[in-house]
PDB file of N, CA and C in Angstrom:
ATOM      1  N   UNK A   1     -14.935 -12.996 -13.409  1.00  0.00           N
ATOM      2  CA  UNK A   1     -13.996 -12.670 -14.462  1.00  0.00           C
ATOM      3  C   UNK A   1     -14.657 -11.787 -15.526  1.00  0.00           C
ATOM      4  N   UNK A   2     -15.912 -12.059 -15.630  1.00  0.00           N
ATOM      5  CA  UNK A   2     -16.694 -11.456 -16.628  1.00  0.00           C
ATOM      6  C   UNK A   2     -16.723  -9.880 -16.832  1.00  0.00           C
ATOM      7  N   UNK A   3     -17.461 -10.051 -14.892  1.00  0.00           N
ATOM      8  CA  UNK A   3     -17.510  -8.156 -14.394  1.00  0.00           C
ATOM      9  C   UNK A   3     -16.611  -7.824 -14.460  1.00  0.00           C
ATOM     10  N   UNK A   4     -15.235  -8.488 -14.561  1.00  0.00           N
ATOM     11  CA  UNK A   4     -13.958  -7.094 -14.292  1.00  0.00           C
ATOM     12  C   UNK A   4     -13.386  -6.496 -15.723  1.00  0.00           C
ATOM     13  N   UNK A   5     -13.634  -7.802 -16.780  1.00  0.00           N
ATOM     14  CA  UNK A   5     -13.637  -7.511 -18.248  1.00  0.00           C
ATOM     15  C   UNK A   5     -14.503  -6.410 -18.293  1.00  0.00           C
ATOM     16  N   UNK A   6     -15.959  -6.464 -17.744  1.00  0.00           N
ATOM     17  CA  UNK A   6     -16.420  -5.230 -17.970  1.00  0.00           C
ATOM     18  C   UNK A   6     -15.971  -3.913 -17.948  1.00  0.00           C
ATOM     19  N   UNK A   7     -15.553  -4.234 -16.326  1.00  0.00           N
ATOM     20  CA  UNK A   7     -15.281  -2.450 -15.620  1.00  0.00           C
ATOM     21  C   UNK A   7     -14.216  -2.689 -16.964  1.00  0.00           C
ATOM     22  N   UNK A   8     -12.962  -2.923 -16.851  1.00  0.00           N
ATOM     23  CA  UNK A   8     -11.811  -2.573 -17.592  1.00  0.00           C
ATOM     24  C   UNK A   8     -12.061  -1.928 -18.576  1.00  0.00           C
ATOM     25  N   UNK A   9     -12.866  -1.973 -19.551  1.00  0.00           N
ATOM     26  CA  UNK A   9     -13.948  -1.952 -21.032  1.00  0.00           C
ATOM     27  C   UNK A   9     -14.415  -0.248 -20.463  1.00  0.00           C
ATOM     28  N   UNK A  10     -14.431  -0.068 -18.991  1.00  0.00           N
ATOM     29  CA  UNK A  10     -14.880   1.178 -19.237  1.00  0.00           C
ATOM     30  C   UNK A  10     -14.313   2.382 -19.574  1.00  0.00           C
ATOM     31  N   UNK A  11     -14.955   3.493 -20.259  1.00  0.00           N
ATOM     32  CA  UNK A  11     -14.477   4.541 -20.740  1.00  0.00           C
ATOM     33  C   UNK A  11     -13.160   5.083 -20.149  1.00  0.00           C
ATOM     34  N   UNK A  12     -13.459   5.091 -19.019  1.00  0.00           N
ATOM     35  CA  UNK A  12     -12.429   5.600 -18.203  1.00  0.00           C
ATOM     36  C   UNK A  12     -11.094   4.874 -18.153  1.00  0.00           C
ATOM     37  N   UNK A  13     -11.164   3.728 -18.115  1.00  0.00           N
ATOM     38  CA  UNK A  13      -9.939   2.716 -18.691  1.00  0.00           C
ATOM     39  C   UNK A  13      -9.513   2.574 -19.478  1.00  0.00           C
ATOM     40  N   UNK A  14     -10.079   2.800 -20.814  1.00  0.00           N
ATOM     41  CA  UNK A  14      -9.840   3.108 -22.156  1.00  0.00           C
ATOM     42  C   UNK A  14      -8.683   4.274 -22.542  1.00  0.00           C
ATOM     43  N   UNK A  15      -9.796   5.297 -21.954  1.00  0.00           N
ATOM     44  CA  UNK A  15      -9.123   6.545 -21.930  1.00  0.00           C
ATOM     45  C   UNK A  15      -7.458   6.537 -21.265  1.00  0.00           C
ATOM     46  N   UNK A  16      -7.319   5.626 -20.255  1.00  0.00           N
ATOM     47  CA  UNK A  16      -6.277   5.621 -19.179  1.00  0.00           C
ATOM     48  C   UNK A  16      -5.493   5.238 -19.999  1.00  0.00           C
ATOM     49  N   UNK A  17      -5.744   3.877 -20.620  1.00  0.00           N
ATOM     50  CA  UNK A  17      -4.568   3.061 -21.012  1.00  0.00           C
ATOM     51  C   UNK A  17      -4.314   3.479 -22.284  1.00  0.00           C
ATOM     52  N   UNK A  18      -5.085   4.306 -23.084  1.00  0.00           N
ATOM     53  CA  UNK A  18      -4.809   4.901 -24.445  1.00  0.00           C
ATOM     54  C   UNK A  18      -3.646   6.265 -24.200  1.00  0.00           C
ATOM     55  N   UNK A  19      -4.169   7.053 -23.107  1.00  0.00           N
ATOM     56  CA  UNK A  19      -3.548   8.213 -22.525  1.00  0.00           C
ATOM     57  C   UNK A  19      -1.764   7.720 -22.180  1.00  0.00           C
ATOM     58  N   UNK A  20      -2.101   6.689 -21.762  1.00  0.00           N
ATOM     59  CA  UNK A  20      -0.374   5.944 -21.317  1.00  0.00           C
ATOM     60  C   UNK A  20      -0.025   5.494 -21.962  1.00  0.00           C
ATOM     61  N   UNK A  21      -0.318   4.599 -22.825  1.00  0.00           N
ATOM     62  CA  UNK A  21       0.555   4.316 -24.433  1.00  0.00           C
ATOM     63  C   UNK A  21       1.228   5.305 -25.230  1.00  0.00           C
ATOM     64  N   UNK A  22       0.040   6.879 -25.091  1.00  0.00           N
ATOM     65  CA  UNK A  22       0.606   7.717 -26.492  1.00  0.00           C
ATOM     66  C   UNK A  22       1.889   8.460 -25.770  1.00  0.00           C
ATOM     67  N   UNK A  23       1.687   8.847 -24.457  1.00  0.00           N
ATOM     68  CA  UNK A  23       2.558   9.748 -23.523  1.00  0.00           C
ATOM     69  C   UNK A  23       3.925   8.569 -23.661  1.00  0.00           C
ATOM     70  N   UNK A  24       3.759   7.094 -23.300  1.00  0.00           N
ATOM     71  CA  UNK A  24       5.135   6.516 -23.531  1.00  0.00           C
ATOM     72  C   UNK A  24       5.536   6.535 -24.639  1.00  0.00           C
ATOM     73  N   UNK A  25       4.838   6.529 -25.645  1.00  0.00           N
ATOM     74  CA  UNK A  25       5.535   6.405 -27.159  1.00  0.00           C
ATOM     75  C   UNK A  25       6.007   7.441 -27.711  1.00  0.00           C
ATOM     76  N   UNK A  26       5.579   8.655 -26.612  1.00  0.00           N
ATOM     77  CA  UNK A  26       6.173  10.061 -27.028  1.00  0.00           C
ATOM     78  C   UNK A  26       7.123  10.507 -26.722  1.00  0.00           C
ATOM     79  N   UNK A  27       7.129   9.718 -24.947  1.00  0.00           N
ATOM     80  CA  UNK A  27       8.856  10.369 -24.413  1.00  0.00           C
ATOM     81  C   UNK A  27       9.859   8.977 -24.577  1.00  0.00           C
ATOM     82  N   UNK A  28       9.607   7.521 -25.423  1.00  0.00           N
ATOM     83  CA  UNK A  28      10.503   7.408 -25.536  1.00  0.00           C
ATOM     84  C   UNK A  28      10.996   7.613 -27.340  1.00  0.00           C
ATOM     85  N   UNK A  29      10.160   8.540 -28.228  1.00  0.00           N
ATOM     86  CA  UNK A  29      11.193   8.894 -29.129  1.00  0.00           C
ATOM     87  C   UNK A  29      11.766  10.507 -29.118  1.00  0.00           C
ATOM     88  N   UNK A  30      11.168  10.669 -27.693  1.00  0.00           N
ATOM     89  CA  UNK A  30      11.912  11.933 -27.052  1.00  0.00           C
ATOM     90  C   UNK A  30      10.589  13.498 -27.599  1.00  0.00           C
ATOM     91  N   UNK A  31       9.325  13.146 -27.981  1.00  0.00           N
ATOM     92  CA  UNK A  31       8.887  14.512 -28.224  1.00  0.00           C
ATOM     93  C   UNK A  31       8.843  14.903 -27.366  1.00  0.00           C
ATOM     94  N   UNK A  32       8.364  14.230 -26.115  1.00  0.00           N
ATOM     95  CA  UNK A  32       8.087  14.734 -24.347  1.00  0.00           C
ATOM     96  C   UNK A  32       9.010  14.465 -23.488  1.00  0.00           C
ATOM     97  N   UNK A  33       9.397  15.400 -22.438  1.00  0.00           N
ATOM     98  CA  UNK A  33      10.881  14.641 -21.737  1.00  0.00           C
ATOM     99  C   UNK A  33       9.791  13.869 -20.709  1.00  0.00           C
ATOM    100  N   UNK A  34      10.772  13.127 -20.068  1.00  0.00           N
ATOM    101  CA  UNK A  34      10.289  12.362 -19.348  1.00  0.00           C
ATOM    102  C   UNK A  34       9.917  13.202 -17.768  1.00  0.00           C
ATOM    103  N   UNK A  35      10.469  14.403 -17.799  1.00  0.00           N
ATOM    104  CA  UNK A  35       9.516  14.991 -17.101  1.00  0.00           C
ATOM    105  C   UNK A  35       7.990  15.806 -17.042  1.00  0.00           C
ATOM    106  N   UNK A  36       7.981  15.707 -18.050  1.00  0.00           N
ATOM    107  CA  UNK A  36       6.476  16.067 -18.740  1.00  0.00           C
ATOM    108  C   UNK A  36       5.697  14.385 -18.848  1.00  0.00           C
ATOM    109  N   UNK A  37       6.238  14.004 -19.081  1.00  0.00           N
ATOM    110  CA  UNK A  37       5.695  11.869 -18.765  1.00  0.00           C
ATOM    111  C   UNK A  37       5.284  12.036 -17.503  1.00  0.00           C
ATOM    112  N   UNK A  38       5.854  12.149 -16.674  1.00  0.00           N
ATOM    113  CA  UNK A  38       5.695  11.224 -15.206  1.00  0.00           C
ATOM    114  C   UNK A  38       4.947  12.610 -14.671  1.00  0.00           C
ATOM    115  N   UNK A  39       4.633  13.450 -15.018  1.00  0.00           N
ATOM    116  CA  UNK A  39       3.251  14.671 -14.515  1.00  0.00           C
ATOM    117  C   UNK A  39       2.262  14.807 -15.110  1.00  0.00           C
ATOM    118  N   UNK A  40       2.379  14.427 -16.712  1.00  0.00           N
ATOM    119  CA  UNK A  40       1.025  13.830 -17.132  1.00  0.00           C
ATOM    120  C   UNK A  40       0.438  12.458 -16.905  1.00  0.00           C
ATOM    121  N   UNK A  41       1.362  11.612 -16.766  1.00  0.00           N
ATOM    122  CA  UNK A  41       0.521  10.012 -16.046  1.00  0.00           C
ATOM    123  C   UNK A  41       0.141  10.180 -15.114  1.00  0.00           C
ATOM    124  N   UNK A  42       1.285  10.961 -14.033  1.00  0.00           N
ATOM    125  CA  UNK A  42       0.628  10.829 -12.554  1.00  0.00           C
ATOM    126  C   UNK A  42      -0.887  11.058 -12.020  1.00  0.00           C
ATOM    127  N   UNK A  43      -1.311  12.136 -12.923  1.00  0.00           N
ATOM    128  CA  UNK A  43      -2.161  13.331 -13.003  1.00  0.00           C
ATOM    129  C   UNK A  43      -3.296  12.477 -13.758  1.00  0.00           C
ATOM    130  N   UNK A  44      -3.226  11.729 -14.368  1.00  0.00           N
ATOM    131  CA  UNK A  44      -3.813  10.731 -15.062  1.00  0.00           C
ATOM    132  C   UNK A  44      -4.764   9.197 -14.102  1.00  0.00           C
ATOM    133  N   UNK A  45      -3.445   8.708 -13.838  1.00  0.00           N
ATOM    134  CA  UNK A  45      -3.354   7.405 -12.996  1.00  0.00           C
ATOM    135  C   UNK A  45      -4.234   7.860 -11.533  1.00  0.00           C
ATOM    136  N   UNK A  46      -3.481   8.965 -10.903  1.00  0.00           N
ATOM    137  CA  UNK A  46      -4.080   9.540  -9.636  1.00  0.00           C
ATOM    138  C   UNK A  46      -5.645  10.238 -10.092  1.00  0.00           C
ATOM    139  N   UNK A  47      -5.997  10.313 -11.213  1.00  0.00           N
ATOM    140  CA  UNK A  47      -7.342  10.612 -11.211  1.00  0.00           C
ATOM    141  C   UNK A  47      -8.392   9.844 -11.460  1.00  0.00           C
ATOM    142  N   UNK A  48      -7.736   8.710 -12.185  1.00  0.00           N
ATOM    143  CA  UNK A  48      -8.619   6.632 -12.152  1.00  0.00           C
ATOM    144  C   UNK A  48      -8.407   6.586 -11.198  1.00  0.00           C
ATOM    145  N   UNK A  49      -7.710   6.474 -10.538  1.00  0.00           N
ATOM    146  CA  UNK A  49      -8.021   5.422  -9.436  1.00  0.00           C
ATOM    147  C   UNK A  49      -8.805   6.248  -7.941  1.00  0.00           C
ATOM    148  N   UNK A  50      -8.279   7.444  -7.721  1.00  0.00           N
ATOM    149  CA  UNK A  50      -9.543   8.806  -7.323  1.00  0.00           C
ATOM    150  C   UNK A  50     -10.897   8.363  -7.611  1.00  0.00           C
ATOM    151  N   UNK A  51     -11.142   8.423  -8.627  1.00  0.00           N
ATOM    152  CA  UNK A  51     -12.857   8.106  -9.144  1.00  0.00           C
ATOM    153  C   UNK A  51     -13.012   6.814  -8.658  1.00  0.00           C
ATOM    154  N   UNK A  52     -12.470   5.672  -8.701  1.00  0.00           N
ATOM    155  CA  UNK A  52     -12.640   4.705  -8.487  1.00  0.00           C
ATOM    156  C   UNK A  52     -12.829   4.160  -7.032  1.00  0.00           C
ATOM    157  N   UNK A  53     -11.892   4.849  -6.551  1.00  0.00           N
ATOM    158  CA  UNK A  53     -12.014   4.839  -4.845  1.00  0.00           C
ATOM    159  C   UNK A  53     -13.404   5.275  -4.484  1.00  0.00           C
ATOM    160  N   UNK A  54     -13.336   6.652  -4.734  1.00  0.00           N
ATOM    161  CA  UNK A  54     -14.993   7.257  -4.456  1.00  0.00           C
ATOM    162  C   UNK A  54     -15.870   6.464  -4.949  1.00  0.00           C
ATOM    163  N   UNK A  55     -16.040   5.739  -6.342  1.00  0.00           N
ATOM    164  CA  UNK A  55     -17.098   5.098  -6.343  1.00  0.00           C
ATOM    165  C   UNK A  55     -17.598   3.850  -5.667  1.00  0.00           C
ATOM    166  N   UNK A  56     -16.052   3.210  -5.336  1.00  0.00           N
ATOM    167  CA  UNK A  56     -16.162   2.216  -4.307  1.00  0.00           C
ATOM    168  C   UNK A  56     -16.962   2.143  -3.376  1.00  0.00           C
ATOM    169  N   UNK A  57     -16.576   3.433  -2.669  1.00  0.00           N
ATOM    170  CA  UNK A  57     -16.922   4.018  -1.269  1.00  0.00           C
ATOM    171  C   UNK A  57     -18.413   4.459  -1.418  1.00  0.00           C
ATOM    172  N   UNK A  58     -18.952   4.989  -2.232  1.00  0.00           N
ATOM    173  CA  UNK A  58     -19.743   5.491  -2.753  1.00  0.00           C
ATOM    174  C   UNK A  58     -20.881   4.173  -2.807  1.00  0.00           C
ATOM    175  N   UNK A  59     -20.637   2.973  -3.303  1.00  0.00           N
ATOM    176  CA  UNK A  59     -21.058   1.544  -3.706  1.00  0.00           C
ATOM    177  C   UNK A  59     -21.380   1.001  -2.000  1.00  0.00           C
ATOM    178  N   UNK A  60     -19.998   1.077  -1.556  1.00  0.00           N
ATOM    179  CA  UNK A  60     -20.410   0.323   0.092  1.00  0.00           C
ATOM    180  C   UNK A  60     -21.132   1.394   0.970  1.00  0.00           C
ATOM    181  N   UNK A  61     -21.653   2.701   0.804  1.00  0.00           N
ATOM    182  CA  UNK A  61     -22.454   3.287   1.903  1.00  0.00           C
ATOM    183  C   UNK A  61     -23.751   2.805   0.825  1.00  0.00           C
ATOM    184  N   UNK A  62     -24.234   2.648  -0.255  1.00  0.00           N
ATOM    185  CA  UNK A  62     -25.510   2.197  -0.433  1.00  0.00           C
ATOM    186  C   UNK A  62     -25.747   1.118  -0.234  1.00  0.00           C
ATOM    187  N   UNK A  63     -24.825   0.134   0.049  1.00  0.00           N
ATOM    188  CA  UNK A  63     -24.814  -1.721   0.125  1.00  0.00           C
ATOM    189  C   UNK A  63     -25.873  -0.985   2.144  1.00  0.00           C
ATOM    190  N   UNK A  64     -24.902  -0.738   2.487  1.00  0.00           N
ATOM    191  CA  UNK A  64     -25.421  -0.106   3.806  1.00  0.00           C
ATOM    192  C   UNK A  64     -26.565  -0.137   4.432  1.00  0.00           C
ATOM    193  N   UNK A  65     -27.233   0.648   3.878  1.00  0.00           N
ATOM    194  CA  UNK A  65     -28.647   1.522   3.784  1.00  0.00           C
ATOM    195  C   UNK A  65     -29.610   0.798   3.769  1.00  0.00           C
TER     196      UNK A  65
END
């Protein structure tokens, strides 16, 4: 429970979930339409979890070795 408090804590999660708060609080008092929302999260979300995969993957070929 500890380590995942960690990862979460990381920059990159920070960044994520700060990035998705301001983008929702923007298109729902309408500065951003909600099609400018759902191409900046996507673009967002699909690039955490991208890094994350690779580092996964990245983690189990050195467990490997």
């Amino acid at each position: 429970m500890k380590n995942k408090l960690a990862k979460l804590i990381d920059v990159k999660s920070i960044v994520t979930l700060v990035m998705t708060a301001v983008f929702a609080c923007l298109s729902a008092k309408g500065t951003v339409s909600s099609d400018q929302f759902l191409t900046v999260f996507t673009t967002v979300i699909a690039f955490y979890f991208g890094t994350q995969h690779a580092k996964n993957k990245e983690d189990k070929n050195n467990e490997n070795v």
